[in-house]
C-alpha atoms as a PDB file:
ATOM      1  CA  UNK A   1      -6.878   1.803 -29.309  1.00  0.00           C
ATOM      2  CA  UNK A   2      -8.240   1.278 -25.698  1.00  0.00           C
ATOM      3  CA  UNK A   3     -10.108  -2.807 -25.614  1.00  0.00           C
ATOM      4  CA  UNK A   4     -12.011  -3.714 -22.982  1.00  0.00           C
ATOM      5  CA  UNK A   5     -11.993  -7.896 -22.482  1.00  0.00           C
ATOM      6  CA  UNK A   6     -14.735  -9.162 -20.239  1.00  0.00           C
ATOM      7  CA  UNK A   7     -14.129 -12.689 -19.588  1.00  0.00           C
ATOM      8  CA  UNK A   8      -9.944 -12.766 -20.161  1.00  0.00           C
ATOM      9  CA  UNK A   9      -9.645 -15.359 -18.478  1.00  0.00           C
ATOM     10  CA  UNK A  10     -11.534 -17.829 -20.672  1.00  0.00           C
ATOM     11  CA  UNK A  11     -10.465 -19.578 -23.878  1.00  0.00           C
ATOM     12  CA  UNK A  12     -11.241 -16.496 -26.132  1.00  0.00           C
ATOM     13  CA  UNK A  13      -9.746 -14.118 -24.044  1.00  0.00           C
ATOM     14  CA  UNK A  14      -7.048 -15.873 -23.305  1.00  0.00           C
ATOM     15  CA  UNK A  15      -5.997 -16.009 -26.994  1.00  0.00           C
ATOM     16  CA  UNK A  16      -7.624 -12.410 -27.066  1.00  0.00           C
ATOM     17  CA  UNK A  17      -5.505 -10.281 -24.778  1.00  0.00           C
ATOM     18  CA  UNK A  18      -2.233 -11.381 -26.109  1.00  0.00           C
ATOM     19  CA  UNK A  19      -3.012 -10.944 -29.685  1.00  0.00           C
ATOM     20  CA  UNK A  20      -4.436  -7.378 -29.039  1.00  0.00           C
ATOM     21  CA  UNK A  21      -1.384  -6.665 -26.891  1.00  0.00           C
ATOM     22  CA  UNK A  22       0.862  -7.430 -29.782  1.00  0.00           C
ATOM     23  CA  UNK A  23      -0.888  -5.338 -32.200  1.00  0.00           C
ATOM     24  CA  UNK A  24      -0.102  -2.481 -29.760  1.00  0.00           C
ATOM     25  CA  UNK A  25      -3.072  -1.796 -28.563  1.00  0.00           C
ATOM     26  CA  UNK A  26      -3.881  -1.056 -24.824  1.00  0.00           C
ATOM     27  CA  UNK A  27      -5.937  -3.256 -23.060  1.00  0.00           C
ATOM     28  CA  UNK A  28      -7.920  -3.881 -19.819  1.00  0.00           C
ATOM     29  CA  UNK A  29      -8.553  -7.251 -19.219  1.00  0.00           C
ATOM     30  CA  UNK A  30     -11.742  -8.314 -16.552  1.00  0.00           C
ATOM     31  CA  UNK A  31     -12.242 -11.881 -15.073  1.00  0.00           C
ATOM     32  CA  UNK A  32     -14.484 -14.012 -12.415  1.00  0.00           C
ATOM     33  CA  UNK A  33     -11.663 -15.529 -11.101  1.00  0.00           C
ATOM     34  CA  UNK A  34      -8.450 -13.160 -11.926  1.00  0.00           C
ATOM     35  CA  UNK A  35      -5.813 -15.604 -10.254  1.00  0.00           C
ATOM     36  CA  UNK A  36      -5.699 -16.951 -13.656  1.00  0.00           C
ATOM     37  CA  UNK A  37      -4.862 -13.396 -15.348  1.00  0.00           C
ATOM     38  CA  UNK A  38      -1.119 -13.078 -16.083  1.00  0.00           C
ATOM     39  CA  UNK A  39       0.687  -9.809 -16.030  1.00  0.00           C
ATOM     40  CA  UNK A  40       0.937  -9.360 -20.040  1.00  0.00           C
END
């Protein structure tokens, strides 16, 4: 499935991202300040 996360960066989708990347689905991750996105 394609997920959109607004706000990746923050404590939900930083917990988010990862867990929806291990369950294999594709995701594209948006952020206010994406210095603190990590390649995942």
């Amino acid at each position: 499935m394609n997920v959109a996360v607004l706000g990746a960066s923050g404590y939900v989708g930083s917990h988010l991202v990862p867990a929806l990347v291990a369950a294999g689905h594709h995701v594209r991750a948006a952020s206010r300040r994406p210095e603190f996105l990590e390649a995942r």
